[in-house]
Protein backbone atom coordinates (compact mmCIF):
# COMPACT_ATOMS: atom_id res chain seq x y z
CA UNK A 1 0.00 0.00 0.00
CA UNK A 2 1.31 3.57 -0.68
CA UNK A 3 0.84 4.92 2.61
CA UNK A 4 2.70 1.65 3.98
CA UNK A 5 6.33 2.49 5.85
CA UNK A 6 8.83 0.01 4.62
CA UNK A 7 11.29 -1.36 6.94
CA UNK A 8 14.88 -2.81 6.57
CA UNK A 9 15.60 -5.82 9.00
CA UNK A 10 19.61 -6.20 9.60
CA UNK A 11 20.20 -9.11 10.85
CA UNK A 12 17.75 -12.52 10.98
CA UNK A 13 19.28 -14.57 14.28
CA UNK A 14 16.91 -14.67 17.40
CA UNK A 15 16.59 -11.12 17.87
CA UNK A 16 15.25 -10.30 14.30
CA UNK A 17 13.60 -14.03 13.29
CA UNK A 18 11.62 -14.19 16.73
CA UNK A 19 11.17 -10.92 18.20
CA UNK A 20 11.09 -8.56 15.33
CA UNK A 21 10.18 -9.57 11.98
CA UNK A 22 6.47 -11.53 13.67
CA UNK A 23 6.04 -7.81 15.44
CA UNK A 24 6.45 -6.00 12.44
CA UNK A 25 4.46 -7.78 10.27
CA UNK A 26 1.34 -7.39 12.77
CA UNK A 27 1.52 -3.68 12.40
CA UNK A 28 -0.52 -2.22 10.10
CA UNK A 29 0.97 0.30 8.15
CA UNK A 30 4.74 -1.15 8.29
CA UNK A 31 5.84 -3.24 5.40
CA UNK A 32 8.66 -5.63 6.07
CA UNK A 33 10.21 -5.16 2.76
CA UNK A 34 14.20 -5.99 2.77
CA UNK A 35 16.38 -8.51 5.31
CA UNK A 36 19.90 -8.28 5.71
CA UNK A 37 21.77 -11.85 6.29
CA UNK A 38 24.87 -13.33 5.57
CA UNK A 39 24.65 -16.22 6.61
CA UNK A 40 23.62 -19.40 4.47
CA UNK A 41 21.27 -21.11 7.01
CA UNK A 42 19.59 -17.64 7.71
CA UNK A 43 18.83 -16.69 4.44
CA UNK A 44 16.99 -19.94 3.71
CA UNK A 45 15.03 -19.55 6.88
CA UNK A 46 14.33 -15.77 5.62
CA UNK A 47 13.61 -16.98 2.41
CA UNK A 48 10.89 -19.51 3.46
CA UNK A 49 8.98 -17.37 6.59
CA UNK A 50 9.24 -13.97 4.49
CA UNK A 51 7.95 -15.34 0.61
CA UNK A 52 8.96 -12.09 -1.77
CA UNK A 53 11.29 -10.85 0.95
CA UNK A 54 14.36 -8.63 -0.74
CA UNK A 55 17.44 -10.57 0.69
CA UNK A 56 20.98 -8.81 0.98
CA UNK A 57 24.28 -10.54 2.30
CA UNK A 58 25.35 -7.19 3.40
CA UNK A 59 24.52 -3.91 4.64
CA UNK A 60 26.52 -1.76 2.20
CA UNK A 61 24.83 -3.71 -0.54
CA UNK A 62 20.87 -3.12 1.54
CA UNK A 63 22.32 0.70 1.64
CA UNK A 64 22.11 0.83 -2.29
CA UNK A 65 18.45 0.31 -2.37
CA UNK A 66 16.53 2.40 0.27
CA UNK A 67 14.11 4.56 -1.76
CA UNK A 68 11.54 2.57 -0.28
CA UNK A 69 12.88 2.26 2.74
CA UNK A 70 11.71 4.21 5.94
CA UNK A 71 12.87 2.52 9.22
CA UNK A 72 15.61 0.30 9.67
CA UNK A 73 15.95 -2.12 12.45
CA UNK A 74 18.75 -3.09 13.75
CA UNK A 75 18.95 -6.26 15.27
CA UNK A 76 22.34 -7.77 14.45
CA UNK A 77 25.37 -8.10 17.18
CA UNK A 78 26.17 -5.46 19.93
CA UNK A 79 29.42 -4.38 17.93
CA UNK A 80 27.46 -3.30 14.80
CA UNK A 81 24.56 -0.78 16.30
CA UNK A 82 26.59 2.52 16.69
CA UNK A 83 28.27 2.10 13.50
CA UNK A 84 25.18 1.01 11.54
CA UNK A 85 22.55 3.47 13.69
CA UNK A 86 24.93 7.03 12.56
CA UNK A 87 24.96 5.16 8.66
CA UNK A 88 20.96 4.95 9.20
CA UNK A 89 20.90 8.60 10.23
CA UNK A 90 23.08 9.97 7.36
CA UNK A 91 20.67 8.27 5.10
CA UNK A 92 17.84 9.95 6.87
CA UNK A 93 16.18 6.99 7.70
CA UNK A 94 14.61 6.25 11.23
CA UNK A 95 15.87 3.51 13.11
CA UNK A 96 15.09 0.74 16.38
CA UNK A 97 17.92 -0.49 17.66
CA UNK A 98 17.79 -3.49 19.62
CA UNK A 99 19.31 -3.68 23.40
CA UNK A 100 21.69 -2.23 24.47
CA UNK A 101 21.67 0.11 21.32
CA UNK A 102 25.65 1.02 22.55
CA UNK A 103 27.70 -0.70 25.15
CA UNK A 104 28.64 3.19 26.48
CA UNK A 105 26.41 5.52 27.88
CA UNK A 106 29.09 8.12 25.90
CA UNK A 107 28.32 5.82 22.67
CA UNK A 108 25.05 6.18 22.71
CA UNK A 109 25.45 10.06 22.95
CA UNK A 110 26.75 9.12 19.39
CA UNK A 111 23.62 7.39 17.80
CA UNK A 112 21.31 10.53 19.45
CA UNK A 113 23.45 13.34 18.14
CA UNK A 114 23.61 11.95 14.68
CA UNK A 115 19.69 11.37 14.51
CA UNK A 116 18.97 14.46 15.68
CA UNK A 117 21.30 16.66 13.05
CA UNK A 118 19.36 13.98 10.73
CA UNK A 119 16.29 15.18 11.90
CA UNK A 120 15.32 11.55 12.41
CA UNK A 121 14.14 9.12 15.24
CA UNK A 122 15.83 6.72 17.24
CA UNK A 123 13.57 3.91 18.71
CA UNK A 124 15.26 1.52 22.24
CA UNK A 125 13.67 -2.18 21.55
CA UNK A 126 13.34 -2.38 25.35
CA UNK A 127 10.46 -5.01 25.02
CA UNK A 128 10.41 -5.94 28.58
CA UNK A 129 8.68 -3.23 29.62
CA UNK A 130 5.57 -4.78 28.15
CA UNK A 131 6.03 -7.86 30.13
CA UNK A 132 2.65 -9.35 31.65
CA UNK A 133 4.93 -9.94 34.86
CA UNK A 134 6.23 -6.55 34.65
CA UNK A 135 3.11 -4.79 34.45
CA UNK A 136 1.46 -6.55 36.73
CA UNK A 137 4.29 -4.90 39.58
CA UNK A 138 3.44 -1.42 38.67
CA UNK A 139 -0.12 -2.26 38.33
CA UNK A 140 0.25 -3.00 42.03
CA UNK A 141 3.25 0.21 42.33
CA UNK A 142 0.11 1.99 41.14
CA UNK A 143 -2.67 0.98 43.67
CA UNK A 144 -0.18 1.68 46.50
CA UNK A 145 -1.56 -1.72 48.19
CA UNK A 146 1.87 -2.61 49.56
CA UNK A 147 2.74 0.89 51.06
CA UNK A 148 6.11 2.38 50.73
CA UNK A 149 8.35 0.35 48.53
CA UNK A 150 11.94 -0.49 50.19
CA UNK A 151 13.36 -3.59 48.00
CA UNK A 152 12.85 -4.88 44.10
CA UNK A 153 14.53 -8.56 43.96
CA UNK A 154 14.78 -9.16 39.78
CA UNK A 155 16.48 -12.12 38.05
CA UNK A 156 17.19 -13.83 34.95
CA UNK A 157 19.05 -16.98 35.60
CA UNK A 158 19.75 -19.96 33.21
CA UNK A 159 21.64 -23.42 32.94
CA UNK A 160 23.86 -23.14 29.72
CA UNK A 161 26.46 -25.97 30.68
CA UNK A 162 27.97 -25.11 27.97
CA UNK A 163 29.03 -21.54 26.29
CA UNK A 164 27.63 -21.54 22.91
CA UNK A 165 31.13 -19.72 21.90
CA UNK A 166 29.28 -16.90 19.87
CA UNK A 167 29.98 -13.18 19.84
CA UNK A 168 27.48 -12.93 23.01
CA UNK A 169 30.03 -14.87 24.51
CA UNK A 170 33.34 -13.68 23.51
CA UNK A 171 35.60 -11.92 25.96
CA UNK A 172 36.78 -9.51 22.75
CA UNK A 173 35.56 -5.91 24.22
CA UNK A 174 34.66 -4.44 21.09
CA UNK A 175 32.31 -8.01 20.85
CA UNK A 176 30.42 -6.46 24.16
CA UNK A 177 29.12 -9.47 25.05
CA UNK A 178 28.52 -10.77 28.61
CA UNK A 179 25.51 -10.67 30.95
CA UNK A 180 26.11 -7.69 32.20
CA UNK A 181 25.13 -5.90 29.38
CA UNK A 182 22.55 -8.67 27.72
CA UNK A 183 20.62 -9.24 30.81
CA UNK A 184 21.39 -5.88 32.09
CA UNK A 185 19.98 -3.92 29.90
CA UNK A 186 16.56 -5.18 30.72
CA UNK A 187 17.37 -5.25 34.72
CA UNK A 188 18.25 -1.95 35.11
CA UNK A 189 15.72 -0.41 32.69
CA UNK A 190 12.84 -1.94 34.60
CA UNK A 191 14.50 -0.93 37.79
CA UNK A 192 14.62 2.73 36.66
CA UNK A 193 10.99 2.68 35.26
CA UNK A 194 9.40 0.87 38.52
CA UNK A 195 11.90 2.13 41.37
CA UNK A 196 13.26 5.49 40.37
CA UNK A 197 16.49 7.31 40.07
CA UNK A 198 19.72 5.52 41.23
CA UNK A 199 22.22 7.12 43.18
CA UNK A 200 24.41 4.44 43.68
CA UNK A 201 25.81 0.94 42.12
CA UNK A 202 27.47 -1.93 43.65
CA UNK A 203 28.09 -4.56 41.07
CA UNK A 204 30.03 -8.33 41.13
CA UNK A 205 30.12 -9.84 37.79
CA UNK A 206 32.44 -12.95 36.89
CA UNK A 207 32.68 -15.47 34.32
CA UNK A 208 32.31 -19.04 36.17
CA UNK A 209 31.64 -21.49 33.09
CA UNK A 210 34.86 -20.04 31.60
CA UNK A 211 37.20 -18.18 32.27
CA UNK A 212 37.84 -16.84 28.89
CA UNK A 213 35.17 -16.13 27.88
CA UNK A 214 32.75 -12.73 28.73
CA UNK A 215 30.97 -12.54 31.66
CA UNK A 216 28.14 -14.74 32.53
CA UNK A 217 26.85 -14.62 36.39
CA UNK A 218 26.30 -10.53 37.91
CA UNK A 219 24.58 -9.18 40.53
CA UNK A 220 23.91 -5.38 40.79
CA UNK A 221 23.03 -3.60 43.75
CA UNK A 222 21.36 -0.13 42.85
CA UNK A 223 20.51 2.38 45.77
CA UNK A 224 17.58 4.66 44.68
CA UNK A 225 17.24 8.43 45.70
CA UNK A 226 14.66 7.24 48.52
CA UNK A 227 17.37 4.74 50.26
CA UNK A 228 15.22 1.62 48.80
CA UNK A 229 17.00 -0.76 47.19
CA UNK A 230 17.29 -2.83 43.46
CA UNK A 231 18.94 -6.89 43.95
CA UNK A 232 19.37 -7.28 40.08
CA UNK A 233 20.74 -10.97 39.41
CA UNK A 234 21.74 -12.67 35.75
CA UNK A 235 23.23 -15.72 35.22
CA UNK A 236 23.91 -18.07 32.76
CA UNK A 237 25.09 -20.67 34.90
CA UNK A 238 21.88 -20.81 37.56
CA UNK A 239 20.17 -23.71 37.99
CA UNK A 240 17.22 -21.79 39.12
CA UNK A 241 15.79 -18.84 37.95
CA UNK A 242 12.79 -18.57 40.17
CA UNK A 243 11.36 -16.12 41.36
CA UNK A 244 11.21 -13.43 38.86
CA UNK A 245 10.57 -10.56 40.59
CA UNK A 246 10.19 -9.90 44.69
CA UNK A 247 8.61 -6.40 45.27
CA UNK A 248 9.04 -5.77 49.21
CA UNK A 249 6.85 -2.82 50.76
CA UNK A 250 6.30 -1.59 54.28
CA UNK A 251 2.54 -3.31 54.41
CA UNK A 252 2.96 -5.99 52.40
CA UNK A 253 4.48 -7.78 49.11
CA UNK A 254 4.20 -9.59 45.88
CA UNK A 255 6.58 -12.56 44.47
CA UNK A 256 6.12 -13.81 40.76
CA UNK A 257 7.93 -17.00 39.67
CA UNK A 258 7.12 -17.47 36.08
CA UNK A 259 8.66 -14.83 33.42
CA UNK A 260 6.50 -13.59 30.67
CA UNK A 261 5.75 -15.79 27.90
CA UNK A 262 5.51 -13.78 24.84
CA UNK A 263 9.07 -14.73 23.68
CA UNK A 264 8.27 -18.81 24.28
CA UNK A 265 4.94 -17.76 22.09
CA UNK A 266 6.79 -16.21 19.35
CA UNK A 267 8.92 -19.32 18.62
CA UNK A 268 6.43 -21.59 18.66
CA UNK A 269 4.75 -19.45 16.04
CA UNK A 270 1.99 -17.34 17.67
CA UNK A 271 1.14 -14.08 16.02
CA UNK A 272 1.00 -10.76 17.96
CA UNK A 273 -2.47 -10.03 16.17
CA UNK A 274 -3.86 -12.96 18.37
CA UNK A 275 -6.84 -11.72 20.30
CA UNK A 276 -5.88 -13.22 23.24
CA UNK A 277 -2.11 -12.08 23.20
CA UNK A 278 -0.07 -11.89 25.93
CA UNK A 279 -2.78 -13.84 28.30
CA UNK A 280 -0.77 -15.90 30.30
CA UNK A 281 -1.72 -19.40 31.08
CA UNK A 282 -3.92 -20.49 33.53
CA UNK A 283 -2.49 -21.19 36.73
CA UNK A 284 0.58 -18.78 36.19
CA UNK A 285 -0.15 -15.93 38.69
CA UNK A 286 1.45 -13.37 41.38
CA UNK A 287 1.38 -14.34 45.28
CA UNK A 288 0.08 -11.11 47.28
CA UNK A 289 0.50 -11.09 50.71
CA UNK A 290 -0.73 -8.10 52.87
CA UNK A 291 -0.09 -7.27 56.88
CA UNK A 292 -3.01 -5.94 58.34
CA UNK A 293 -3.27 -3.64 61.11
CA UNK A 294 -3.96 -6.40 63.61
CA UNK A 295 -0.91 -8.33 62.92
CA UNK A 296 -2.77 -11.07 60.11
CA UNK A 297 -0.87 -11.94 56.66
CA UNK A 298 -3.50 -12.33 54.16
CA UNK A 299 -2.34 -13.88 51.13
CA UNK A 300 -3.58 -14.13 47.87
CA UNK A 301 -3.24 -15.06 43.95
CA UNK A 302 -4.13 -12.50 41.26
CA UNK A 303 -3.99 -13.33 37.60
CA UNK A 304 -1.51 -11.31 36.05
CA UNK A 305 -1.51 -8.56 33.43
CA UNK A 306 -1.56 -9.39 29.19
CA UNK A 307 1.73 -8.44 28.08
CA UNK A 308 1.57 -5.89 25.50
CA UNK A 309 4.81 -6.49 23.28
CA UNK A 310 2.45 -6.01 20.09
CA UNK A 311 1.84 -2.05 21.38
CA UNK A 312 5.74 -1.16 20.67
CA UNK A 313 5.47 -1.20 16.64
CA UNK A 314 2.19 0.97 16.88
CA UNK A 315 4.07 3.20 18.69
CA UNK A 316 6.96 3.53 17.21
CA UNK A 317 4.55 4.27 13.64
CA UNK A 318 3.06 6.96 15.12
CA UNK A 319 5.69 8.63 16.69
CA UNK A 320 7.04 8.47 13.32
CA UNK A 321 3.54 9.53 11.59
CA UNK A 322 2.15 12.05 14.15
CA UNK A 323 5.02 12.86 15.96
CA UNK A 324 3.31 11.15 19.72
CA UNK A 325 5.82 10.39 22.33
CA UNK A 326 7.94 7.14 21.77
CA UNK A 327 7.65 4.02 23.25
CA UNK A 328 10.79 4.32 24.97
CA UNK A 329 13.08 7.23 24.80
CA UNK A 330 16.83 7.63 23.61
CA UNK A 331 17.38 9.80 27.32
CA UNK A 332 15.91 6.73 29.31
CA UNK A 333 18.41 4.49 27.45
CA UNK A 334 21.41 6.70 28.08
CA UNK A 335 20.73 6.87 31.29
CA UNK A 336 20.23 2.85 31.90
CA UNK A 337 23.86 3.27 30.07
CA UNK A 338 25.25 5.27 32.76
CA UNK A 339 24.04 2.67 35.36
CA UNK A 340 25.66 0.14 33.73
CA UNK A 341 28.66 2.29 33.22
CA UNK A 342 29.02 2.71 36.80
CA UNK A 343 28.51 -1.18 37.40
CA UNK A 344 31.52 -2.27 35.19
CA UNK A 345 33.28 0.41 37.36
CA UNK A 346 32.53 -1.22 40.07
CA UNK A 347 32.81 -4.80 39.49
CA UNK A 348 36.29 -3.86 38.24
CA UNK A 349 37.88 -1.41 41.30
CA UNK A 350 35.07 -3.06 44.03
CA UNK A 351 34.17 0.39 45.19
CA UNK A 352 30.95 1.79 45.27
CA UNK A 353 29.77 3.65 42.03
CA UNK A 354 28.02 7.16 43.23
CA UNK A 355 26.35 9.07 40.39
CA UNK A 356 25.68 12.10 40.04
CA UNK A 357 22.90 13.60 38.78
CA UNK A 358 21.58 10.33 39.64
CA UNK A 359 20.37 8.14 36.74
CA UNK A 360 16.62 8.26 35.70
CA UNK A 361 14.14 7.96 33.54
CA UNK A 362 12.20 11.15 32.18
């Protein structure tokens, strides 16, 4: 259609097979139109879910045919997304990056300076924040149920045995791979959005599979501006991942075990259009426990929010269109940066990180 948006996928591993390409394509008025891959395996798989899909096997050959191009995403490795996001802006084309869009708060200030002498946007793919697990903790944040908030417990934790050996992997630092900054990226931003600006980082991060290779078990401690506190946890190496997320207040709490499940839906095929989207299953809920005045613990279940990963696209088309506020902005992002920043400071010296301004959200 002519009032259609076309869009320029780099890169077709997890990030832009699973994730992007599904969420695109349920968007009316964006038109997947071009796919950058080079590798063999990839390209078939390209080939066969996206029938009529223009293929490149590189980017400088996708950047010779972008008249009907509009927004690229860029979902291909950490070392790529400054390099490829200031390209993207010189060809005045609007761009979402996938996480982290820089490994540097300072290279992120990159990406936003060139888009904005472009005069073009810059979209963070931070996903998570749609998260039916996620939303159901400021749902609660919201209905001030567990009065004033002093702890937010948040992990990711997997058993990989044994290191896949790809770039996310590599100890190379221009590879920026590691948990820290994978895993990170998600911790911290949802720890900014829920808890508020951080004033202060404590961070251990090691790699315990191997030795060579980048980092794959962290823990961050963030202090907020109101002395509460974020336990941020990712592993690759943990047995156990549960619980998700532990939200402590001063009149009560909430624990949720089971992450979202809109990534597990997207590769076993489920479309974003689905009515019932982002419903988890049955059975999958948040334990609520509340003190009452006269000493009782009341606990409870309650079913937990639809996640909303198939609002981002929307979004990001009518920033674009109408010129709304984005889905997440480039300032949030840099700031998450500057978080991590400070954690890789610490993890390295063992001192504790204090920033100022303190990092937060707008």
């Amino acid at each position: 259609m002519a009032d259609e948006r076309g869009v320029l996928l780099i890169g077709y591993g997890l990030a832009g097979r699973v994730f992007h390409a599904p969420l695109i394509r349920s968007t009316p008025g964006l038109s997947l139109r071009a796919v950058v891959t080079g590798d063999p395996e990839r390209r078939a798989q390209a080939t066969a879910d996206l029938p009529g899909i223009r293929l490149h096997s590189t980017v400088e050959e996708a950047w010779q045919q972008v008249d009907d191009i509009d927004l690229v995403i860029i979902a291909s490795a950490n070392r790529t997304h400054v390099p490829l996001a200031i390209e993207s802006a010189r060809l005045g084309l609007h761009m979402v990056i996938d996480k982290p869009i820089a490994a540097t708060a300072s290279q992120a200030g990159l990406i936003v300076e060139a888009a904005a002498a472009a005069g073009v946007q810059v979209h963070p793919f931070q996903n998570r924040r749609w998260d039916s697990d996620f939303l159901t903790l400021r749902g609660l944040l919201e209905q001030g149920v567990l009065g004033r908030i002093h702890r937010f417990e948040s992990r990711i934790g997997r058993l990989r045995t044994l290191p896949k050996g790809n770039w996310r992997e590599s100890a190379d630092p221009e590879d920026h791979g590691g948990v820290l900054l994978d895993f990170g990226a998600h911790l911290v931003d949802q720890s900014l959005a829920l808890m508020g600006p951080v004033i202060a980082v404590n961070a251990f991060v090691r790699s315990v599979r191997d030795p060579h290779a980048a980092n794959d078990d962290m823990q961050m401690i963030l202090t907020h501006s109101d002395d509460s506190l974020s336990l941020l946890t990712a592993s690759q190496a943990a047995a156990f991942g549960d619980p998700r997320f532990v939200l402590l207040g001063t009149t009560g709490g909430v624990r949720i075990n089971d992450s979202d499940s809109q990534e597990s839906a997207l590769k076993a095929g489920a479309l974003p259009s689905d009515p019932f989207w982002g419903v988890e299953p049955a059975g999958v809920t948040a334990q609520l426990r509340i003190g009452e005045t006269s000493g009782e613990l009341v606990d409870s279940e309650i079913e937990l929010a639809a996640g909303r990963w198939n609002t981002y696209y929307p979004a990001v088309l009518a920033s674009i269109v109408t010129g709304s506020p984005a889905p997440v902005s480039c300032s949030d992002v840099v700031e998450d940066l500057r978080v991590l920043d400070a954690a890789r400071r610490s993890a390295d010296t063992g001192e504790t990180v204090r920033l100022s301004p303190p990092a937060a959200h707008g």
